[in-house]
C-alpha atoms as a PDB file:
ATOM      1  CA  UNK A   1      52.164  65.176  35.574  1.00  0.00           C
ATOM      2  CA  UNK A   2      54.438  63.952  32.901  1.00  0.00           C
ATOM      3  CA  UNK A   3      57.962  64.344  32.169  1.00  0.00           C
ATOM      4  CA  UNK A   4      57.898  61.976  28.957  1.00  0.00           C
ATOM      5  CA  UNK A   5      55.474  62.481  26.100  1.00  0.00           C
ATOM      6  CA  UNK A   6      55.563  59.820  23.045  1.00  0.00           C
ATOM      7  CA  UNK A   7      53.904  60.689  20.423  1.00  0.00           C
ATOM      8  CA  UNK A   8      52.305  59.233  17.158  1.00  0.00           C
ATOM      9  CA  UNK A   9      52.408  61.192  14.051  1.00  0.00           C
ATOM     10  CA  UNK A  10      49.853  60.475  11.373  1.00  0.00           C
ATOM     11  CA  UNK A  11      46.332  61.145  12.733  1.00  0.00           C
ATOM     12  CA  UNK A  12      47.979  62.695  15.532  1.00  0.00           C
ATOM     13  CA  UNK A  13      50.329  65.396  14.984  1.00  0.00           C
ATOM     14  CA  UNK A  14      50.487  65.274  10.923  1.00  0.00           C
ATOM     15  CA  UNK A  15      46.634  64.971   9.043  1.00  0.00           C
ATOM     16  CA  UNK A  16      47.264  63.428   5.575  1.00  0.00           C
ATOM     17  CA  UNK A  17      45.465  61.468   2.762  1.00  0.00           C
ATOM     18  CA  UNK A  18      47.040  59.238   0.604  1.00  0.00           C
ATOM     19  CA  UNK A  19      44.611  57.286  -1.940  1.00  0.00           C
ATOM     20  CA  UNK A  20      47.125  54.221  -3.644  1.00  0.00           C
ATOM     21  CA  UNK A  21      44.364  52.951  -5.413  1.00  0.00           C
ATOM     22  CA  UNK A  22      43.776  55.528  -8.316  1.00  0.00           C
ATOM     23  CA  UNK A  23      44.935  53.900 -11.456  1.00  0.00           C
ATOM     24  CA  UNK A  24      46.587  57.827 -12.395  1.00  0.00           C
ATOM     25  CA  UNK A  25      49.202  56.652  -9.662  1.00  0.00           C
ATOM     26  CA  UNK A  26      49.864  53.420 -10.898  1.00  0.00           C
ATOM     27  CA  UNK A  27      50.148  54.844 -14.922  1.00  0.00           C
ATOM     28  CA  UNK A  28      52.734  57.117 -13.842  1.00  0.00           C
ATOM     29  CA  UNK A  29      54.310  55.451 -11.377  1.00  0.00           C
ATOM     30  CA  UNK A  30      54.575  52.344 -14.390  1.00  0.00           C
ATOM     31  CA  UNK A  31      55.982  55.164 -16.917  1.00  0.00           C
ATOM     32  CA  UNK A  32      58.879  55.518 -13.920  1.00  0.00           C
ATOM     33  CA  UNK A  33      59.542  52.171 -14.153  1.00  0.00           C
ATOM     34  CA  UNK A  34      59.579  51.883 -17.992  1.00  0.00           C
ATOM     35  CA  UNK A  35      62.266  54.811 -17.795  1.00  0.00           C
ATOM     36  CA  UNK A  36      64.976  52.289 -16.485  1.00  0.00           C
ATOM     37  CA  UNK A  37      63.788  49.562 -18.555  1.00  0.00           C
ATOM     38  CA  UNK A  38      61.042  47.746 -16.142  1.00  0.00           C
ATOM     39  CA  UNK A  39      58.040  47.752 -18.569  1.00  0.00           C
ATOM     40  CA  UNK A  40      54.632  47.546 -16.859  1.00  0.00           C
ATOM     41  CA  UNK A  41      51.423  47.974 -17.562  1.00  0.00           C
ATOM     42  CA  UNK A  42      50.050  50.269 -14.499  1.00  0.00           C
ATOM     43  CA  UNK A  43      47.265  47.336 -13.255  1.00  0.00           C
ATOM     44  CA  UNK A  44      50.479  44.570 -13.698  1.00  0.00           C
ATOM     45  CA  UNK A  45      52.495  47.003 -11.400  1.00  0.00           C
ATOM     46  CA  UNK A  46      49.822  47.389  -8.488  1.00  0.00           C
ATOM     47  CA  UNK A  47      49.400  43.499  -8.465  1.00  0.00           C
ATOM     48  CA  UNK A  48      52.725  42.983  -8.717  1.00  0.00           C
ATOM     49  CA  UNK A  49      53.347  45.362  -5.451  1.00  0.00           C
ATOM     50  CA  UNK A  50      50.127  43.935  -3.939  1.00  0.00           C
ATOM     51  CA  UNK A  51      52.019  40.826  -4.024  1.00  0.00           C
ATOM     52  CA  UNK A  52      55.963  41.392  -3.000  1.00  0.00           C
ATOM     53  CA  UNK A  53      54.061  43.006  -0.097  1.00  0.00           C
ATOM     54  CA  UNK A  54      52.566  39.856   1.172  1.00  0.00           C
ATOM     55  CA  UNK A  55      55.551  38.075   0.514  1.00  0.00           C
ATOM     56  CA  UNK A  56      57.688  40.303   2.345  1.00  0.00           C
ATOM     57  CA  UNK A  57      55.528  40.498   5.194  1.00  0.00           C
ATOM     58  CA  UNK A  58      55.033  36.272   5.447  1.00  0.00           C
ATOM     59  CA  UNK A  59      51.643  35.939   5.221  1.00  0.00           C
ATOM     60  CA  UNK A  60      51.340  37.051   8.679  1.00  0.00           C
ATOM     61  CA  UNK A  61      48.116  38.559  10.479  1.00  0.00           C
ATOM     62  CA  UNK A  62      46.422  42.147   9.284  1.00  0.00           C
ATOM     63  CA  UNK A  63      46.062  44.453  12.096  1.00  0.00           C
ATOM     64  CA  UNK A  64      43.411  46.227   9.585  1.00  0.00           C
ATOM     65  CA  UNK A  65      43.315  46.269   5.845  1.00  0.00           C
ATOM     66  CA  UNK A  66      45.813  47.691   4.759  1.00  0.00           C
ATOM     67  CA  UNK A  67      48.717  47.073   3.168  1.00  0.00           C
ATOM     68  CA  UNK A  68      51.003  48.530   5.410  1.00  0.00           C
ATOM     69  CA  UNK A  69      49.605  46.436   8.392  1.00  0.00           C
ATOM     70  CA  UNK A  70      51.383  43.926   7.916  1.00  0.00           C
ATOM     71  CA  UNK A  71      53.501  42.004  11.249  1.00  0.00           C
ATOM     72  CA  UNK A  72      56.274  42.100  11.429  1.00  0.00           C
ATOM     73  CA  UNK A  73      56.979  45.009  10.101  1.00  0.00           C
ATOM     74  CA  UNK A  74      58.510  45.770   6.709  1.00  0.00           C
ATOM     75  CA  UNK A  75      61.086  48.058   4.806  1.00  0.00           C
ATOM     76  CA  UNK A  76      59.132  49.498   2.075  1.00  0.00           C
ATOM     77  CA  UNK A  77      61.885  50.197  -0.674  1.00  0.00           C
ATOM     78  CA  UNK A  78      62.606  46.391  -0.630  1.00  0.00           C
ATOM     79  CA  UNK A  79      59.272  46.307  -2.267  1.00  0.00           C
ATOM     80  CA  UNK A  80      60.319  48.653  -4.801  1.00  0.00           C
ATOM     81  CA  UNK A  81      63.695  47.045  -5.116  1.00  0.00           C
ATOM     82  CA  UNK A  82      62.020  43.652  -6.109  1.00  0.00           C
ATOM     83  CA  UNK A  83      59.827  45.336  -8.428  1.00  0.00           C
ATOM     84  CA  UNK A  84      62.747  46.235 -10.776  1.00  0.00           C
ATOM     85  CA  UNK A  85      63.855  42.714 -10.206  1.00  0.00           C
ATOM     86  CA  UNK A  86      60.875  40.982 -11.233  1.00  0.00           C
ATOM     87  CA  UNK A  87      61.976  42.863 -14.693  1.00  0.00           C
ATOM     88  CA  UNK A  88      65.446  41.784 -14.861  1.00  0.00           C
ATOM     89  CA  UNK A  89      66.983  45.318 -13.828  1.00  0.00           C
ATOM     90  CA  UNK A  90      69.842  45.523 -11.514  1.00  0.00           C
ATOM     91  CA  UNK A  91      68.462  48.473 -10.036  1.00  0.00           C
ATOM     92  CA  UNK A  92      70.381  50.069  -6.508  1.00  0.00           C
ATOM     93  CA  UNK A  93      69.073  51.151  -3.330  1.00  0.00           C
ATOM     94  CA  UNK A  94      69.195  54.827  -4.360  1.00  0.00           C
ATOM     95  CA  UNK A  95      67.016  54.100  -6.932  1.00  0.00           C
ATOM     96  CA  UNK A  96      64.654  52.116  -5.153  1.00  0.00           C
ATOM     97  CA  UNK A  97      64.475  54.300  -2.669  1.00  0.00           C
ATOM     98  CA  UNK A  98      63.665  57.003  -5.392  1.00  0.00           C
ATOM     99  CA  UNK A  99      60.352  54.818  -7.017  1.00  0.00           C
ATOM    100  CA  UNK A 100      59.192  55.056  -3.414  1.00  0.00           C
ATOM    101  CA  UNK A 101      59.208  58.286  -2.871  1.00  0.00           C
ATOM    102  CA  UNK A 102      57.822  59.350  -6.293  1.00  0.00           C
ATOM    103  CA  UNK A 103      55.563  56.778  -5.501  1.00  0.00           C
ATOM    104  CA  UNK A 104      54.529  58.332  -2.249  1.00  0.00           C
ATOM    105  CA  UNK A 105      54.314  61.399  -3.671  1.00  0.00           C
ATOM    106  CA  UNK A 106      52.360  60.942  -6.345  1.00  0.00           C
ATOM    107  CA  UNK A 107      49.531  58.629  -4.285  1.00  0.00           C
ATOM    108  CA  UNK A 108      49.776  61.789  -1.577  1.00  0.00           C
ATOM    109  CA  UNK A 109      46.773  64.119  -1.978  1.00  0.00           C
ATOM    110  CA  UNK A 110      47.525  66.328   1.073  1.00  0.00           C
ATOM    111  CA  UNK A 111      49.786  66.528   3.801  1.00  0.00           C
ATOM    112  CA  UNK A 112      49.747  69.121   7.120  1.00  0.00           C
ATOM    113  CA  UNK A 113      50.242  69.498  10.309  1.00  0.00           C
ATOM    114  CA  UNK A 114      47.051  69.741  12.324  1.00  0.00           C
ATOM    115  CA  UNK A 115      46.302  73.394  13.410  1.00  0.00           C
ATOM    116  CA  UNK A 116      48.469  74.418  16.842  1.00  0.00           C
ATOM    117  CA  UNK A 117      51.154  70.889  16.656  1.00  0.00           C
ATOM    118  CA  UNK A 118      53.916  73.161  16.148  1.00  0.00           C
ATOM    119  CA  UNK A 119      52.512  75.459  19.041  1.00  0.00           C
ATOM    120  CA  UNK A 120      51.943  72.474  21.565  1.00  0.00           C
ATOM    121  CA  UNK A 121      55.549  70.557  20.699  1.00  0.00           C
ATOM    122  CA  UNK A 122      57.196  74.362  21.388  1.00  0.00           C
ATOM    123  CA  UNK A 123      55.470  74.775  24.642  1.00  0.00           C
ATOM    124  CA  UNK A 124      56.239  70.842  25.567  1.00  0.00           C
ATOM    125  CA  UNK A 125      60.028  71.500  24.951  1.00  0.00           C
ATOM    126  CA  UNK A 126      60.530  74.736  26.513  1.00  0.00           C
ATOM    127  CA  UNK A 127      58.611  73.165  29.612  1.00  0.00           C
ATOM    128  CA  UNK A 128      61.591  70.756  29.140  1.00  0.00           C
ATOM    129  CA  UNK A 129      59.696  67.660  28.642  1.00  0.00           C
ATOM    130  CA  UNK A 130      61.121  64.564  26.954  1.00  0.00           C
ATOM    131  CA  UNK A 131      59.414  64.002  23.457  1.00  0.00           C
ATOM    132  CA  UNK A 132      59.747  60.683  21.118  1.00  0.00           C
ATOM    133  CA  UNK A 133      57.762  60.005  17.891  1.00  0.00           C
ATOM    134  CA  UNK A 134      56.864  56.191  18.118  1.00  0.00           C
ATOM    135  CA  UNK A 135      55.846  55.466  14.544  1.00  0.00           C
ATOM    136  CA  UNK A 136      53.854  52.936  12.645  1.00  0.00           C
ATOM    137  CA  UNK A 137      55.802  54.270   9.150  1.00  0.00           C
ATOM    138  CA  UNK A 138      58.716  54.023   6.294  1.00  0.00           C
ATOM    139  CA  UNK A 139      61.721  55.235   7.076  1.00  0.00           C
ATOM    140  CA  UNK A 140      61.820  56.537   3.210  1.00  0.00           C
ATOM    141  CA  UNK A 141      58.331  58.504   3.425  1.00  0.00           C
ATOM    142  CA  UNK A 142      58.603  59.469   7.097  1.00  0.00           C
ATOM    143  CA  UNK A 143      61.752  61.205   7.748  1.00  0.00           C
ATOM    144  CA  UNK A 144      61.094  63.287   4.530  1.00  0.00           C
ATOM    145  CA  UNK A 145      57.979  64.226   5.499  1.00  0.00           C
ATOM    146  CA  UNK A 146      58.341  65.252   9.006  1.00  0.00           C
ATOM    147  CA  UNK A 147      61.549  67.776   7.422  1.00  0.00           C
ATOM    148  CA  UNK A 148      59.332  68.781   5.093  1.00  0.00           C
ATOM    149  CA  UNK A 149      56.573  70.137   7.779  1.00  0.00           C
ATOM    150  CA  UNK A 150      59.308  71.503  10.125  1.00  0.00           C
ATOM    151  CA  UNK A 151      58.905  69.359  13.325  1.00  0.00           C
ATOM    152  CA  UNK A 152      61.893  67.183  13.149  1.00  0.00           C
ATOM    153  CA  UNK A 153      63.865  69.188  15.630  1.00  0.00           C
ATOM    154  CA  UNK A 154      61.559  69.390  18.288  1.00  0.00           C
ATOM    155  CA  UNK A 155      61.727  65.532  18.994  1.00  0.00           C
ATOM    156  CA  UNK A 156      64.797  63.979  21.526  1.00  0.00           C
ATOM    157  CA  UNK A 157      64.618  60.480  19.546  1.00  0.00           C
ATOM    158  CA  UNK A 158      62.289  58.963  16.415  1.00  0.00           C
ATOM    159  CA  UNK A 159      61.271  55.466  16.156  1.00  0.00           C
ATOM    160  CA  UNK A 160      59.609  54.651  13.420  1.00  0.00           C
ATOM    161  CA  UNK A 161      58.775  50.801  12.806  1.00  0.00           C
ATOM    162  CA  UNK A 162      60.490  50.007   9.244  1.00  0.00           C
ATOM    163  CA  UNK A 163      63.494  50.448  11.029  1.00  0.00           C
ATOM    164  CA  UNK A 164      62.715  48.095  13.979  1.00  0.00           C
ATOM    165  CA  UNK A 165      61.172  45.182  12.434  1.00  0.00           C
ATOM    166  CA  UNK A 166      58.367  45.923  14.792  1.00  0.00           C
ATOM    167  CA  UNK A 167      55.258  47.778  14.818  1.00  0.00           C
ATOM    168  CA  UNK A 168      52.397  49.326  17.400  1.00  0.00           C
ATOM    169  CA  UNK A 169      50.639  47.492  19.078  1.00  0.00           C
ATOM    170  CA  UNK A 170      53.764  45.225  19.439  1.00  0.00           C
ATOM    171  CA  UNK A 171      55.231  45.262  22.879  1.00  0.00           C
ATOM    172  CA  UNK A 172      58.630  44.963  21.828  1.00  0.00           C
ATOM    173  CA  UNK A 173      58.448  48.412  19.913  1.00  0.00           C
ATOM    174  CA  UNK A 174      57.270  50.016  22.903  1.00  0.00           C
ATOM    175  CA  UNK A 175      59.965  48.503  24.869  1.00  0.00           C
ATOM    176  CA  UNK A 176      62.594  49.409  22.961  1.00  0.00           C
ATOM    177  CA  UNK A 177      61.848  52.705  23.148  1.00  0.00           C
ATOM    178  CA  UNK A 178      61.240  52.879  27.144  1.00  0.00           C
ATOM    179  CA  UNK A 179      64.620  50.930  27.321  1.00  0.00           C
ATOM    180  CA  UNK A 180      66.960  52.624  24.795  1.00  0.00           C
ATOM    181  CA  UNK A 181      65.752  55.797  26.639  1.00  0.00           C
ATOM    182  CA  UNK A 182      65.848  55.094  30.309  1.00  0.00           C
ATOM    183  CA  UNK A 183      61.750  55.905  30.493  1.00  0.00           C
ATOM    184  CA  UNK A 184      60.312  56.140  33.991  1.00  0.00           C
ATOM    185  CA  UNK A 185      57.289  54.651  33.085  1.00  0.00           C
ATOM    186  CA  UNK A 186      55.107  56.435  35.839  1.00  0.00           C
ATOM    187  CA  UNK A 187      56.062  59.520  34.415  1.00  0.00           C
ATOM    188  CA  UNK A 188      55.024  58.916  30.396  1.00  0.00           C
ATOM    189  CA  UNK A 189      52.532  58.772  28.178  1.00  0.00           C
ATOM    190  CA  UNK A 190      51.576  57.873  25.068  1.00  0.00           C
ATOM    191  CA  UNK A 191      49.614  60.328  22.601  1.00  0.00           C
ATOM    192  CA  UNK A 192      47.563  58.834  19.372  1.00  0.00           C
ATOM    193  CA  UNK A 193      44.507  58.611  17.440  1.00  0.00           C
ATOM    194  CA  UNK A 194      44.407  54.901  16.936  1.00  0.00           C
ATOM    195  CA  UNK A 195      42.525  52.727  20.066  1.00  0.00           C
ATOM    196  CA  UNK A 196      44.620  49.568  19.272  1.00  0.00           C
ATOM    197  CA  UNK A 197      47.571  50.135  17.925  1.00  0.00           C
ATOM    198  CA  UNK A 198      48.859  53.753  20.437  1.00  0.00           C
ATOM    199  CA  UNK A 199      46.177  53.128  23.437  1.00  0.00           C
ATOM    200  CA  UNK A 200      45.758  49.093  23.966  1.00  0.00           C
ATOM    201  CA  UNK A 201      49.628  48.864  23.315  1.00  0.00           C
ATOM    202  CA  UNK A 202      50.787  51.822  25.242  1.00  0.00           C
ATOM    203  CA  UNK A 203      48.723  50.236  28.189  1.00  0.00           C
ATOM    204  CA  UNK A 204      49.809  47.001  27.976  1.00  0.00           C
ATOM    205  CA  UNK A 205      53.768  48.702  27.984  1.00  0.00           C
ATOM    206  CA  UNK A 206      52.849  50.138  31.062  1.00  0.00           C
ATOM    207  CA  UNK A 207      52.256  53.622  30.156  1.00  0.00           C
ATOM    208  CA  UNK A 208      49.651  56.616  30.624  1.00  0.00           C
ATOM    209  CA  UNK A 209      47.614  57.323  27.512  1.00  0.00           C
ATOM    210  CA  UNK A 210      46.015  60.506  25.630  1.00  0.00           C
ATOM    211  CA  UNK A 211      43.709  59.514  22.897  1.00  0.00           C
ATOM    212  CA  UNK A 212      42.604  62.111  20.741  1.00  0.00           C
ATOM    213  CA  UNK A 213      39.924  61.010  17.762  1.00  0.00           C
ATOM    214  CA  UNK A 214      41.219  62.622  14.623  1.00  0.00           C
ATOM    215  CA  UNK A 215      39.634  62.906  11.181  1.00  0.00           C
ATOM    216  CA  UNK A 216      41.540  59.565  10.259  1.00  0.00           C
ATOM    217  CA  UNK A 217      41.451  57.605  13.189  1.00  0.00           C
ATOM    218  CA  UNK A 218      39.709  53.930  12.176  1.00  0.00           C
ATOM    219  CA  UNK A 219      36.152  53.743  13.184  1.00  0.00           C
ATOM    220  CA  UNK A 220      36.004  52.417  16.597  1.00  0.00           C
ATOM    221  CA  UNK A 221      34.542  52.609  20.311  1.00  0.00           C
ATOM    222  CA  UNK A 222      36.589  54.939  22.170  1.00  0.00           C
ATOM    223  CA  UNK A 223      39.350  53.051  24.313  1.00  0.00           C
ATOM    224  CA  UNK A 224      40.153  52.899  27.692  1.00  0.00           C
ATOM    225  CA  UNK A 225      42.614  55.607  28.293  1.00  0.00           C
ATOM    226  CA  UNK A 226      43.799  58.168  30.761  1.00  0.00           C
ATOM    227  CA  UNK A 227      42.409  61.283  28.851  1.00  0.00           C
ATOM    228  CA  UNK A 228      39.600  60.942  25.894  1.00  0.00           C
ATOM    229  CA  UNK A 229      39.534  63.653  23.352  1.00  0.00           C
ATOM    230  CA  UNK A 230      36.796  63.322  21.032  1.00  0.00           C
ATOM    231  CA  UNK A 231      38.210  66.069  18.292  1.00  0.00           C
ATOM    232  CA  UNK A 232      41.466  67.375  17.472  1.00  0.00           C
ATOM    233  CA  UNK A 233      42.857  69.942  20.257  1.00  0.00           C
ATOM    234  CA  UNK A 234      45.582  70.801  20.400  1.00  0.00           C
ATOM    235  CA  UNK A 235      45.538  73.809  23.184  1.00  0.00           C
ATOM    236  CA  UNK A 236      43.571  70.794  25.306  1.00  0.00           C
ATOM    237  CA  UNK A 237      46.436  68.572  24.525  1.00  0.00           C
ATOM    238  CA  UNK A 238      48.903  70.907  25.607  1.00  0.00           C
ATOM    239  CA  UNK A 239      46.876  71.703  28.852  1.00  0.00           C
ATOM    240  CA  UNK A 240      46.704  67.790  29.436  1.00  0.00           C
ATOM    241  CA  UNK A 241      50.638  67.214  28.891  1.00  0.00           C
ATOM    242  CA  UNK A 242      51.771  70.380  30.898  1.00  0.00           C
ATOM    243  CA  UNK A 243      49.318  69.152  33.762  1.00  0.00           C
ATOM    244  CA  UNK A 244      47.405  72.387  34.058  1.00  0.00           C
ATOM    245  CA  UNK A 245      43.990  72.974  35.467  1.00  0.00           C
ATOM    246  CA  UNK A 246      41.012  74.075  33.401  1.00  0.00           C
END
């Protein structure tokens, strides 16, 4: 039935939990900071992110709350960059790019793939589907991650929306993607765990949708799309994708 499949990662592909609001985080992640001469205290240095955050993002409309959900879109390491600024440290992008990740890695209580992703992307490329990752994520967390849980290789093209400016359920990221890749849209679909920001903006681009409701997908009805799973499956997502009968 489909020749493209565009996927989603977190919720959908990759199950993770991340809690930034522990203060252990913030201690640490303020001791990193002190190393190179940016002296916080750890509640100073969440404000003080809370903030740069909001400025960097305008003021403009929350999809949700959360920091992250911010339009448009953001690169997260300027955030981190700024940070040493605020302290009077003429810090590089390296190193900025380092707080993040220690950051992310320290605020990152678990991180997997969901049981059978690796299974269902094999089957979808050996079928010889097209497959793109169309990402609400940081460039700087993101790419790292999906190397770290092997699945890098089995997608033609990643968009993630730090590097776009964009983010679900903006048009214009889906568009870029169906244009940068010559996408017949009667032939694709869209595959994610969130109602709005994968199903309501993959329909509005014009494109099929699979929603599958993960352990982390926001609490909400389920949307209006061309296949409804209530639970993680991945052997039913596969089935779905490859267009074969029960």
């Amino acid at each position: 039935m489909y020749d493209v499949c565009i996927f989603d990662l977190y919720g959908t592909l990759v199950d993770i939990h991340t809690d930034e609001e522990d203060i252990h985080v913030w201690e640490k992640l303020a001791l990193f900071y002190g190393y190179y001469g940016a002296g916080y205290e750890p509640e100073e240095l969440k404000s003080a992110y809370r903030r740069i955050v909001d400025l960097l993002s305008g003021g403009e409309k929350r999809l949700r709350n959360d920091s992250h959900e911010a339009f448009p879109e953001i690169q997260i390491e300027k955030v981190f960059l700024r940070l040493f600024e605020k302290k009077g440290v003429d810090a590089d992008q390296k190193l900025a790019i380092h707080a993040g990740q220690f950051f992310r890695a320290l605020s990152t209580e678990y991180i997997r793939l969901y049981d059978g992703t690796r299974e269902m992307l094999m089957r979808l490329r050996e079928s010889g589907k097209k497959i793109y990752l169309l990402s609400n994520a940081q460039r700087i967390f993101t790419e790292y991650e999906m190397n770290a849980l092997g699945i890098t290789k089995y997608f033609d093209k990643i968009y993630i929306s730090s590097d776009c400016g964009c983010k679900k359920p903006d048009l214009s990221f889906f568009e870029k993607l169906i244009s940068e890749c010559g996408v017949d849209k009667r032939r694709a679909v869209m595959v994610g765990n969130d109602g709005i920001c994968d199903i309501l903006g993959a329909k509005r681009a014009g494109l099929a949708a699979l929603y599958v409701r993960s352990n982390i997908s926001p609490e909400e009805e389920l949307p209006a799309a061309d296949h409804v799973l209530p639970a993680m499956d991945m052997k039913e997502i596969s089935r779905i994708l490859l267009g074969e009968t029960c």
